[in-house]
PDB file of N, CA and C in Angstrom:
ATOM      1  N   UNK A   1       0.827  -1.202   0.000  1.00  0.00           N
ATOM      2  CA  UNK A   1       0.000   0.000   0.000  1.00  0.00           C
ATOM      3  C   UNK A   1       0.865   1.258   0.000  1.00  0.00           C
ATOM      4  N   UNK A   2       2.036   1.283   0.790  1.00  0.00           N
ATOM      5  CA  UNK A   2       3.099   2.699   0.737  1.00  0.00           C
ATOM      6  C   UNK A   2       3.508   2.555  -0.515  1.00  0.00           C
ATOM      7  N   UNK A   3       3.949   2.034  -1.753  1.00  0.00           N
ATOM      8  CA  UNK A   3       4.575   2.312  -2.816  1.00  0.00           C
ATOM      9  C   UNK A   3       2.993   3.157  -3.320  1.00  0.00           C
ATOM     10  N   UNK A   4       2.058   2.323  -3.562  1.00  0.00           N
ATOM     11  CA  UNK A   4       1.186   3.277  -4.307  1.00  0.00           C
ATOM     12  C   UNK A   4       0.640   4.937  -3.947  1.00  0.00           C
ATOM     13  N   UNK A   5       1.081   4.752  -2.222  1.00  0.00           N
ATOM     14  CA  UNK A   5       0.542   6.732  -1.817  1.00  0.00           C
ATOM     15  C   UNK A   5       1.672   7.344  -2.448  1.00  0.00           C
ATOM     16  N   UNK A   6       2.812   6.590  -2.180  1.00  0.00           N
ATOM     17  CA  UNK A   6       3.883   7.448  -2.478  1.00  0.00           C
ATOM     18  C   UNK A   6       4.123   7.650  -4.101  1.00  0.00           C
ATOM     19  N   UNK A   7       3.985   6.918  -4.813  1.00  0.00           N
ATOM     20  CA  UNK A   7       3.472   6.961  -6.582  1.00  0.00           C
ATOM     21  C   UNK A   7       2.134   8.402  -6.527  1.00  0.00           C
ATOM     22  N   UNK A   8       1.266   7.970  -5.801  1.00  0.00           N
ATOM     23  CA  UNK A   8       0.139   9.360  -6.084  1.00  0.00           C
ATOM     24  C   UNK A   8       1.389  10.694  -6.049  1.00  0.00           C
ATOM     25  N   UNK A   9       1.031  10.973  -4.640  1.00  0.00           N
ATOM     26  CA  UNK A   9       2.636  11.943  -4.047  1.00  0.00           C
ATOM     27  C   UNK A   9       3.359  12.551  -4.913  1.00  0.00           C
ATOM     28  N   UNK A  10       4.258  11.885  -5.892  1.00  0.00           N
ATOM     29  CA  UNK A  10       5.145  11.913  -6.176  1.00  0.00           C
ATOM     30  C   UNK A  10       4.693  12.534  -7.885  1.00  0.00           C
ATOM     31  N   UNK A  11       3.476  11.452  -8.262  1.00  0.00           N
ATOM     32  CA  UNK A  11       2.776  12.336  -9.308  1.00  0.00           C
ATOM     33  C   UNK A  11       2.347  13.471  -9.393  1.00  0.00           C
ATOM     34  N   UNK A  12       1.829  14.011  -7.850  1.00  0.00           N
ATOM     35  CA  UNK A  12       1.575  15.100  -8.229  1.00  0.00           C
ATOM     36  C   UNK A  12       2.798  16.151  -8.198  1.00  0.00           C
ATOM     37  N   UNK A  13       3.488  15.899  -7.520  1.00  0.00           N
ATOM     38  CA  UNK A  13       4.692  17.071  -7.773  1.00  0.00           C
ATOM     39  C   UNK A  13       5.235  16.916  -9.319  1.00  0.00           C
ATOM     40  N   UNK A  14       5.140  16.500  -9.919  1.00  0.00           N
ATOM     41  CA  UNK A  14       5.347  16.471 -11.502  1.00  0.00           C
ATOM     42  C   UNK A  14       4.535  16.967 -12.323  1.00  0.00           C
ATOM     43  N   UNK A  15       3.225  17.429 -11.609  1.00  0.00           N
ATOM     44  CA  UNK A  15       1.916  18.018 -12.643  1.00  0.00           C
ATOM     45  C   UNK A  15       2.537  19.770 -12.410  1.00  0.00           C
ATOM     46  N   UNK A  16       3.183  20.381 -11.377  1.00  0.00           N
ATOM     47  CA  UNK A  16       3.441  21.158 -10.692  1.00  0.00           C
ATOM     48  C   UNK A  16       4.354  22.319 -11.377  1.00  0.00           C
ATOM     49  N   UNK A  17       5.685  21.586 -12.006  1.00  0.00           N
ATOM     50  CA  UNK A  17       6.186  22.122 -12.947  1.00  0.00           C
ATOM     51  C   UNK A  17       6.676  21.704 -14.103  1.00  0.00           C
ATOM     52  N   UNK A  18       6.956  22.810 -14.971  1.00  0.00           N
ATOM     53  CA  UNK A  18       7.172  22.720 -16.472  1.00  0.00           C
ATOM     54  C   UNK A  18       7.760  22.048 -16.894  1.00  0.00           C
ATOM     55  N   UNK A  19       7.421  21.089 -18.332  1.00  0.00           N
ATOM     56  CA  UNK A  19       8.000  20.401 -19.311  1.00  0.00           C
ATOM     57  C   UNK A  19       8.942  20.719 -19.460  1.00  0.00           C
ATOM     58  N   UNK A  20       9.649  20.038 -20.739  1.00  0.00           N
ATOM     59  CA  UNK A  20      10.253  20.427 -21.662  1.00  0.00           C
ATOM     60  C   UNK A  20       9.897  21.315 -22.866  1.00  0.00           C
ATOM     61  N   UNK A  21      10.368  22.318 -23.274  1.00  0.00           N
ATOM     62  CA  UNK A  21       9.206  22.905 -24.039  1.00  0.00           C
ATOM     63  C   UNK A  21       9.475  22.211 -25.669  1.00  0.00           C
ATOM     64  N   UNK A  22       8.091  22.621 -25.677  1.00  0.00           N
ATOM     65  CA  UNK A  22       7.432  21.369 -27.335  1.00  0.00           C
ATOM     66  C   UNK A  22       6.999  22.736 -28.394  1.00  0.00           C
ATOM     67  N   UNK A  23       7.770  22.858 -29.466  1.00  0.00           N
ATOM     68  CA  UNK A  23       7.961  23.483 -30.734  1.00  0.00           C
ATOM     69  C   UNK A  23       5.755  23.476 -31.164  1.00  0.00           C
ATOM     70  N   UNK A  24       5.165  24.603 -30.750  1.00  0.00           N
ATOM     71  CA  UNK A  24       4.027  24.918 -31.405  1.00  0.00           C
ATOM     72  C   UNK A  24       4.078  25.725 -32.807  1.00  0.00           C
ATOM     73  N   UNK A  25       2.589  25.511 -33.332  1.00  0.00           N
ATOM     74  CA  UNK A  25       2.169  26.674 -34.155  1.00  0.00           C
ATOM     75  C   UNK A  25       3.144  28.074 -33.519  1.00  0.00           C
ATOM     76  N   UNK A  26       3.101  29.086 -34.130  1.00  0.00           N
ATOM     77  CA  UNK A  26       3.311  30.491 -33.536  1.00  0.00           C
ATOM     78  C   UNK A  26       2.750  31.744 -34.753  1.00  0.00           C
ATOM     79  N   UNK A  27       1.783  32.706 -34.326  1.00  0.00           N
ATOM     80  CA  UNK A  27       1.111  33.793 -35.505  1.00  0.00           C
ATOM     81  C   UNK A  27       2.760  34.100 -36.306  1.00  0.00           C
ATOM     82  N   UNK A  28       2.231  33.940 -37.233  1.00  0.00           N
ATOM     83  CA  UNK A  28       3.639  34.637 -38.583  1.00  0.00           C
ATOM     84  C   UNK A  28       3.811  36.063 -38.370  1.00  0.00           C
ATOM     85  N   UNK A  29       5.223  36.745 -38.229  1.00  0.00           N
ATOM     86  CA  UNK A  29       5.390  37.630 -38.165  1.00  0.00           C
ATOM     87  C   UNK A  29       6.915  38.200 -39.414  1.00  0.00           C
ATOM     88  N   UNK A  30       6.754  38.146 -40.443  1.00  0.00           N
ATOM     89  CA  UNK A  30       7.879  37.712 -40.848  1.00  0.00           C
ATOM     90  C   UNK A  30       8.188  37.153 -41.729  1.00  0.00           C
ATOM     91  N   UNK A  31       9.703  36.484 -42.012  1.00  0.00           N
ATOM     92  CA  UNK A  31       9.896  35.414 -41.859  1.00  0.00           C
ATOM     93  C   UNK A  31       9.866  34.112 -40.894  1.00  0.00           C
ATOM     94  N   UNK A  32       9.373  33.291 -41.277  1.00  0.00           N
ATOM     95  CA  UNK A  32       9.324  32.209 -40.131  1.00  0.00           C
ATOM     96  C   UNK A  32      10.484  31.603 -39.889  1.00  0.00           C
ATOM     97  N   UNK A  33      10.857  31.059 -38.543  1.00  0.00           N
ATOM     98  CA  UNK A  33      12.113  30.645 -37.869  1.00  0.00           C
ATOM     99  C   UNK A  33      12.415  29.404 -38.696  1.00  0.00           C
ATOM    100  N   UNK A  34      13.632  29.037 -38.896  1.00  0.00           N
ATOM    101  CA  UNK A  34      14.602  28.186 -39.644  1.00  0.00           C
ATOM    102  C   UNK A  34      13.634  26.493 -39.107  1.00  0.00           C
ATOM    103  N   UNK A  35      12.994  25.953 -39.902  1.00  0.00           N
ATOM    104  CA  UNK A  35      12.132  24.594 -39.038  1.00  0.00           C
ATOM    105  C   UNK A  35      10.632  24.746 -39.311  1.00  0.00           C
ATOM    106  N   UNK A  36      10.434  25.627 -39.664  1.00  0.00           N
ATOM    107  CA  UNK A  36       8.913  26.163 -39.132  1.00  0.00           C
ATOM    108  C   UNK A  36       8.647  26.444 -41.213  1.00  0.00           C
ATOM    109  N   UNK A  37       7.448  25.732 -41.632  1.00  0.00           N
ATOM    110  CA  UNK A  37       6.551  26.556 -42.486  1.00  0.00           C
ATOM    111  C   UNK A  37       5.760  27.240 -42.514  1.00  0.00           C
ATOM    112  N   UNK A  38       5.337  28.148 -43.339  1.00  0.00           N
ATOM    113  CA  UNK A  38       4.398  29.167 -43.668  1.00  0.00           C
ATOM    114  C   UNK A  38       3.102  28.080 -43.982  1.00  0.00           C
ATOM    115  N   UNK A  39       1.806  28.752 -43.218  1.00  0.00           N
ATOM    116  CA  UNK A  39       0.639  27.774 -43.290  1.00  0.00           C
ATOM    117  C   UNK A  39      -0.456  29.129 -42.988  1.00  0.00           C
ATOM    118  N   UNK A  40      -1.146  29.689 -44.242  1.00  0.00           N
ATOM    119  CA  UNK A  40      -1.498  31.134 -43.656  1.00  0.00           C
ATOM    120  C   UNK A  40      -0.945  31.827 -42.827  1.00  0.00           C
ATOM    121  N   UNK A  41      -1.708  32.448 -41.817  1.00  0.00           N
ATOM    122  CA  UNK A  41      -0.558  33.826 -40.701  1.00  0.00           C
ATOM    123  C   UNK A  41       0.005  32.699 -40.026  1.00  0.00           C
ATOM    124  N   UNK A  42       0.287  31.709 -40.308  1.00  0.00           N
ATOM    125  CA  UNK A  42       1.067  30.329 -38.648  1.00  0.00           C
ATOM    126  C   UNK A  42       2.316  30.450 -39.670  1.00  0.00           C
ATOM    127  N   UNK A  43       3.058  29.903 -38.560  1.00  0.00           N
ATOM    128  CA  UNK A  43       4.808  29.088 -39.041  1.00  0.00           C
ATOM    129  C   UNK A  43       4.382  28.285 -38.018  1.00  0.00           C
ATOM    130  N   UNK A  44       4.136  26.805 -38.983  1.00  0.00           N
ATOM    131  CA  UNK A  44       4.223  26.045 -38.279  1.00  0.00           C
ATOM    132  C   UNK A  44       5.297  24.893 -38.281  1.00  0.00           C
ATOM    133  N   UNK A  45       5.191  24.176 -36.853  1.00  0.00           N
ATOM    134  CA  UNK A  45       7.147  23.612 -36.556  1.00  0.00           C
ATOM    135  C   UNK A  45       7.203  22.147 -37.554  1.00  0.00           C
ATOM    136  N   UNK A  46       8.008  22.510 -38.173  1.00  0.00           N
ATOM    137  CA  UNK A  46       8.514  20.638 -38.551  1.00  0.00           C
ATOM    138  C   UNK A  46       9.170  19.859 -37.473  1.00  0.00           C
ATOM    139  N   UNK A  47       9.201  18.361 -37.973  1.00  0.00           N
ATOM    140  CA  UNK A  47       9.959  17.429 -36.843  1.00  0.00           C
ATOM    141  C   UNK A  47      10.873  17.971 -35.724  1.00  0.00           C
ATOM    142  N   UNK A  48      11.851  18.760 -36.914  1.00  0.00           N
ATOM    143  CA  UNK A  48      12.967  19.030 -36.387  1.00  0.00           C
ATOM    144  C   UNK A  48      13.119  20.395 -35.624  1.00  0.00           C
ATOM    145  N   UNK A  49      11.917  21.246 -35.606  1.00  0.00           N
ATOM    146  CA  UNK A  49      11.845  22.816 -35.463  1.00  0.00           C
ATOM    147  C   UNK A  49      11.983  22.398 -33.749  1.00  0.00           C
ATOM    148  N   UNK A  50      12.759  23.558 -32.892  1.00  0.00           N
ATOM    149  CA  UNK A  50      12.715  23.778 -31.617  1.00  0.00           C
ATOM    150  C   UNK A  50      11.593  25.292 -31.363  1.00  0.00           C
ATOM    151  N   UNK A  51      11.449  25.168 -30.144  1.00  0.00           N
ATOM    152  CA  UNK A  51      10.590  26.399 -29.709  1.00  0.00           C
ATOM    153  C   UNK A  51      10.424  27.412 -30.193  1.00  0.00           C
ATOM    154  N   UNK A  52       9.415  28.229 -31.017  1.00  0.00           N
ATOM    155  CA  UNK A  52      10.109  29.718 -30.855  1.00  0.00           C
ATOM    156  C   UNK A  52       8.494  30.504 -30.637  1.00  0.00           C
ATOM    157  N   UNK A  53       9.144  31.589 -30.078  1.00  0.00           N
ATOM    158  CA  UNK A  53       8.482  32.350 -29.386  1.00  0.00           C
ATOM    159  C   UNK A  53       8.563  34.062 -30.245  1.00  0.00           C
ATOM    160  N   UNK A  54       7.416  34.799 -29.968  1.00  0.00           N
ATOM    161  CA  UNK A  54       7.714  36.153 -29.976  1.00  0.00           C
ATOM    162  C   UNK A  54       8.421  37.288 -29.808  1.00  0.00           C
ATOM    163  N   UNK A  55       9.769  37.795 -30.321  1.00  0.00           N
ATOM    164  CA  UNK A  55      10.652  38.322 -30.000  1.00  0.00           C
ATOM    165  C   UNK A  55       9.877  39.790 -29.541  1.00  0.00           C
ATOM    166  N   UNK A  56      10.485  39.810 -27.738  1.00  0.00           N
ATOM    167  CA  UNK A  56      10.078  41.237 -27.320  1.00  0.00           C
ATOM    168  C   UNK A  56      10.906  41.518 -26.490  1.00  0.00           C
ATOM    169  N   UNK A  57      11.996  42.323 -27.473  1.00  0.00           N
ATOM    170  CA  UNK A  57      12.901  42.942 -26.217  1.00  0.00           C
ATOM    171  C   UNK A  57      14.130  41.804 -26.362  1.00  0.00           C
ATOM    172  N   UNK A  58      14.696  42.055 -25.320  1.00  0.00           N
ATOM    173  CA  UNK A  58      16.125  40.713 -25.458  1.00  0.00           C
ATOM    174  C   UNK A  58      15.017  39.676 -25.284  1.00  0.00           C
ATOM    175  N   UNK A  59      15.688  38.303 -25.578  1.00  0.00           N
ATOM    176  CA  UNK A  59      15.372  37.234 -25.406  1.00  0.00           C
ATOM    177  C   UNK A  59      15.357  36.138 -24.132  1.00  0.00           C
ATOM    178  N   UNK A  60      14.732  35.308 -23.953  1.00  0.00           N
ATOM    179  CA  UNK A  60      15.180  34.679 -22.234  1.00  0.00           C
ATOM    180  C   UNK A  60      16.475  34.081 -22.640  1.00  0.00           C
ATOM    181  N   UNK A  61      16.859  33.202 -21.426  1.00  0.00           N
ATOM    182  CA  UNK A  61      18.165  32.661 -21.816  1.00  0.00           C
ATOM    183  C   UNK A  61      18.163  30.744 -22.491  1.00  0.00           C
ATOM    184  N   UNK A  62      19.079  30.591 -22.954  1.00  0.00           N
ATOM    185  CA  UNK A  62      19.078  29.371 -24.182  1.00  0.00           C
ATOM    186  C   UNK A  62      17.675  29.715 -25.129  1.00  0.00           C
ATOM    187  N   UNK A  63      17.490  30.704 -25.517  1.00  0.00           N
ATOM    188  CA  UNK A  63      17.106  31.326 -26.777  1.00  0.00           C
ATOM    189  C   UNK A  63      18.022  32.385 -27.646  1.00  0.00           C
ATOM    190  N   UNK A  64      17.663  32.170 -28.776  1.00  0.00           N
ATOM    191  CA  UNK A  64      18.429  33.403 -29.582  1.00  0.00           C
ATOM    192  C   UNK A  64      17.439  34.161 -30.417  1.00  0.00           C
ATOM    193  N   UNK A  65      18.191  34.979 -30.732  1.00  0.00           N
ATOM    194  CA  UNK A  65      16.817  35.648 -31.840  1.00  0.00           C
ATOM    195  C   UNK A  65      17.014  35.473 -33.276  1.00  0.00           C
ATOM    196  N   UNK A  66      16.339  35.588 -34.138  1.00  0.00           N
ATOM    197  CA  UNK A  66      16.197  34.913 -35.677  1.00  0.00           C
ATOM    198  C   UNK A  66      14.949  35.213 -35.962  1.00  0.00           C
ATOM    199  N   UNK A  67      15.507  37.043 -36.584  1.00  0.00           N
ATOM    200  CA  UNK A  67      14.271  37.464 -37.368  1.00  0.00           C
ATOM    201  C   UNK A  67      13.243  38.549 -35.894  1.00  0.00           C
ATOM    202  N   UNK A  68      11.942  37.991 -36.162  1.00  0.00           N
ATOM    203  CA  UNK A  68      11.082  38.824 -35.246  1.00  0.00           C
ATOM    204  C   UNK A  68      10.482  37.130 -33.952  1.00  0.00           C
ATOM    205  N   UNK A  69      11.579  36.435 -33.691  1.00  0.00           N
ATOM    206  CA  UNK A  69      10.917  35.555 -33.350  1.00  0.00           C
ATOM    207  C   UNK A  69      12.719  35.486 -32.167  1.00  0.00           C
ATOM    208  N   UNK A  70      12.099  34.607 -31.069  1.00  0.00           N
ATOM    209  CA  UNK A  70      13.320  34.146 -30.035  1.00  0.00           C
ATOM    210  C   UNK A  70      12.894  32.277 -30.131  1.00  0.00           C
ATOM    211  N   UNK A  71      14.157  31.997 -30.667  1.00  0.00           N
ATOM    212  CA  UNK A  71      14.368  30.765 -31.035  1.00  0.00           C
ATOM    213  C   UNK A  71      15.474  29.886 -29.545  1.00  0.00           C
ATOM    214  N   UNK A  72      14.579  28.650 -29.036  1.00  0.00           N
ATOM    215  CA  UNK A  72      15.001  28.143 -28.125  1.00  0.00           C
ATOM    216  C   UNK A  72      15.830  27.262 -28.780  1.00  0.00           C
ATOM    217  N   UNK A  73      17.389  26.573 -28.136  1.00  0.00           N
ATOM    218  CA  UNK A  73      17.685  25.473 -28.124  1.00  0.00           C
ATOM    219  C   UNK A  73      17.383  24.263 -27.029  1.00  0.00           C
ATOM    220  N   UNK A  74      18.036  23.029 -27.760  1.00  0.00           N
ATOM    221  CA  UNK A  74      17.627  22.128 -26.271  1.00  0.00           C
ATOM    222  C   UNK A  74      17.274  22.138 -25.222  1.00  0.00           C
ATOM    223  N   UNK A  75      18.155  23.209 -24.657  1.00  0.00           N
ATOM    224  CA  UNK A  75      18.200  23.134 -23.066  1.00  0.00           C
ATOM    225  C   UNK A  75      16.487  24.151 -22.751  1.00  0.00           C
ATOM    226  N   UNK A  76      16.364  24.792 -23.739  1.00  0.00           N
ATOM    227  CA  UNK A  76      15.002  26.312 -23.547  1.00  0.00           C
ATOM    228  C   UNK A  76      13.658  25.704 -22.635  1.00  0.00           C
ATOM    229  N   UNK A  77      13.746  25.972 -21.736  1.00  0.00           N
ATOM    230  CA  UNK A  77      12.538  26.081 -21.065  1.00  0.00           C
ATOM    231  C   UNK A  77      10.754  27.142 -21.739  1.00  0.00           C
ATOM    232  N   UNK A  78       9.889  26.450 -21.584  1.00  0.00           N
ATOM    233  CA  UNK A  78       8.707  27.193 -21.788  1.00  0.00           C
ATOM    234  C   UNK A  78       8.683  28.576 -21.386  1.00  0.00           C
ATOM    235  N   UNK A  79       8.579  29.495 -22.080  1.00  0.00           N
ATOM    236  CA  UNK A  79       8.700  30.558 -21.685  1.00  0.00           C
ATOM    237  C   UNK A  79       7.316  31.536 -22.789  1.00  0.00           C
ATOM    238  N   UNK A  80       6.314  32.705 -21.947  1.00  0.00           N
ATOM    239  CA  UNK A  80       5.631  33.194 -22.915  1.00  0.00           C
ATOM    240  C   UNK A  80       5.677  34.702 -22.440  1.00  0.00           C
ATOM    241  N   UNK A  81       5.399  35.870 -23.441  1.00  0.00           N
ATOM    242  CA  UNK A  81       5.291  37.048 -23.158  1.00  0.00           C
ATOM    243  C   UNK A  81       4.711  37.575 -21.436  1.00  0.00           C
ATOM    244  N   UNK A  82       5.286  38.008 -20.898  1.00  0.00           N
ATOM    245  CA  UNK A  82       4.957  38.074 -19.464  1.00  0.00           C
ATOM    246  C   UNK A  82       3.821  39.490 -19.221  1.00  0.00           C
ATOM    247  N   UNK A  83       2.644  39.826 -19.322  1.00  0.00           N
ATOM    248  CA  UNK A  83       1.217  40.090 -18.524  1.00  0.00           C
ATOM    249  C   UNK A  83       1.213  40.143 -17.069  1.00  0.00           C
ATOM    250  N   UNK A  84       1.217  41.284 -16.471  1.00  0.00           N
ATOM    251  CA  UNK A  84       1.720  40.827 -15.043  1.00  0.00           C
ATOM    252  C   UNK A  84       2.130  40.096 -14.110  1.00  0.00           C
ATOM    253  N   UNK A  85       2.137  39.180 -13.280  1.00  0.00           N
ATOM    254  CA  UNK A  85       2.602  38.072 -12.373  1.00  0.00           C
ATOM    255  C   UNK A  85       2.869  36.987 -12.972  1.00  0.00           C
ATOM    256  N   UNK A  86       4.247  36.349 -13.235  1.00  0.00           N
ATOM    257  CA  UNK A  86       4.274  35.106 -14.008  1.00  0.00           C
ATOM    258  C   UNK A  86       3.160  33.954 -13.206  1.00  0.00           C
ATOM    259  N   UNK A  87       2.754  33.262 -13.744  1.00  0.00           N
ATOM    260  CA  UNK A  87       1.846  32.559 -13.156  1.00  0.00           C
ATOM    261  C   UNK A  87       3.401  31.142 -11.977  1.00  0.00           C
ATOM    262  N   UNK A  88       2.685  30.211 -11.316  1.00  0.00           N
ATOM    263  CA  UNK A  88       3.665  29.442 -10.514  1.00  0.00           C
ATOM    264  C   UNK A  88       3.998  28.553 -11.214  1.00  0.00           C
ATOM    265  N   UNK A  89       5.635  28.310 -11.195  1.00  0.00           N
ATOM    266  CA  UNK A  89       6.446  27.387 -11.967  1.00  0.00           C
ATOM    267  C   UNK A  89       7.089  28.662 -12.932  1.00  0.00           C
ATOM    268  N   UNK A  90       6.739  29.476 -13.043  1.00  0.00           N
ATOM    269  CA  UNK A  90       7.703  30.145 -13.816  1.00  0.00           C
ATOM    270  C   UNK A  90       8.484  31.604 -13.223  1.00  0.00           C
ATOM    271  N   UNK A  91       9.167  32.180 -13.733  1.00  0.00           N
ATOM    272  CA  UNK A  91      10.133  33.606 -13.183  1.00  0.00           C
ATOM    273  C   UNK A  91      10.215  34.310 -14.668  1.00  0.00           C
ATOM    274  N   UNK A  92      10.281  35.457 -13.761  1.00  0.00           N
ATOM    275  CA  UNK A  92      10.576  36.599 -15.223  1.00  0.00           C
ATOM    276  C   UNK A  92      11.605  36.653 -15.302  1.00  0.00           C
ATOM    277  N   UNK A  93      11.878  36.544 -16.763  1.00  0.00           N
ATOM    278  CA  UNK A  93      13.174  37.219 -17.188  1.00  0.00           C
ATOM    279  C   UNK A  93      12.829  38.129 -18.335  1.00  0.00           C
ATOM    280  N   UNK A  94      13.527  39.634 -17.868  1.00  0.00           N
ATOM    281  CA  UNK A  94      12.570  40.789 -19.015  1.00  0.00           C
ATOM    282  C   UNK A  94      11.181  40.349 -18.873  1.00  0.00           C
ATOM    283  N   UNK A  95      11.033  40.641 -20.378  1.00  0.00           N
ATOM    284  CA  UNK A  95       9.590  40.847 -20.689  1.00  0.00           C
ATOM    285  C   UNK A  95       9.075  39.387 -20.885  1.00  0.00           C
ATOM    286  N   UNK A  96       9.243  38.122 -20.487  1.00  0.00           N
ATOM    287  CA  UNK A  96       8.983  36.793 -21.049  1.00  0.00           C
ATOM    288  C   UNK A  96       9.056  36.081 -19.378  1.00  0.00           C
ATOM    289  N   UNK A  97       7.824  35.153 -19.081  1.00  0.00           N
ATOM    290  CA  UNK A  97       8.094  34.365 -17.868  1.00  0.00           C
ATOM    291  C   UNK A  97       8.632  32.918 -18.283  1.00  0.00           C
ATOM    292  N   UNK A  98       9.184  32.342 -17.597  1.00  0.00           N
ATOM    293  CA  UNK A  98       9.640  31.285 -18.050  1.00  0.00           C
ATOM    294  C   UNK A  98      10.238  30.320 -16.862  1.00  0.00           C
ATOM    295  N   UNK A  99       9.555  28.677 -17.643  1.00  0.00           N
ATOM    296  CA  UNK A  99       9.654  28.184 -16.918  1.00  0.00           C
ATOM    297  C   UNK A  99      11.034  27.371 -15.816  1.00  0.00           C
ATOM    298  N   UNK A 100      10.646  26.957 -14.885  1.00  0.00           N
ATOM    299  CA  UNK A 100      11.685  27.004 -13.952  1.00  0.00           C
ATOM    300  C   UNK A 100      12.363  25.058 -14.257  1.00  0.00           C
TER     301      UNK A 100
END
């Protein structure tokens, strides 16, 4: 019976914080980031496309910029334009919260 409370437990601290972040749609602004096709106003990600996000301002960190867009590598945590209080699991950096 203790392996399974501790399995609940343990699940929930994993609902708690952020993924890995996963390469979405993103509105076209542009050119679209190196990975990503043109699909009406979307660039949307191929296989191989990593994260990218809305360039505002510098970029968070393990992102770069490319174009009007901040392009994550591997390591890039979820990160979205920051609206007052990052919500929990994430911290501001600049203008973008991102996850921890």
């Amino acid at each position: 019976m203790l392996p399974t409370v501790m399995m609940v437990i343990l699940g929930l601290g994993v609902g708690v914080h952020p993924v890995q972040a996963q390469a979405l749609p993103i509105l076209k602004d542009g050119i679209c980031p190196i990975g990503y096709t043109t699909q009406g106003n979307y660039c949307v990600p191929g296989r191989q496309a990593t994260i990218a996000i809305p360039k505002l301002g510098v970029c968070p960190i393990n992102y770069a910029t490319q174009g009007n867009y901040c392009v994550g590598n591997q390591r890039a945590k979820p990160a979205v334009i920051k609206s007052g209080v990052c919500p929990v699991g994430y911290v501001t950096q600049g203008n973008y919260c991102v996850g921890q």
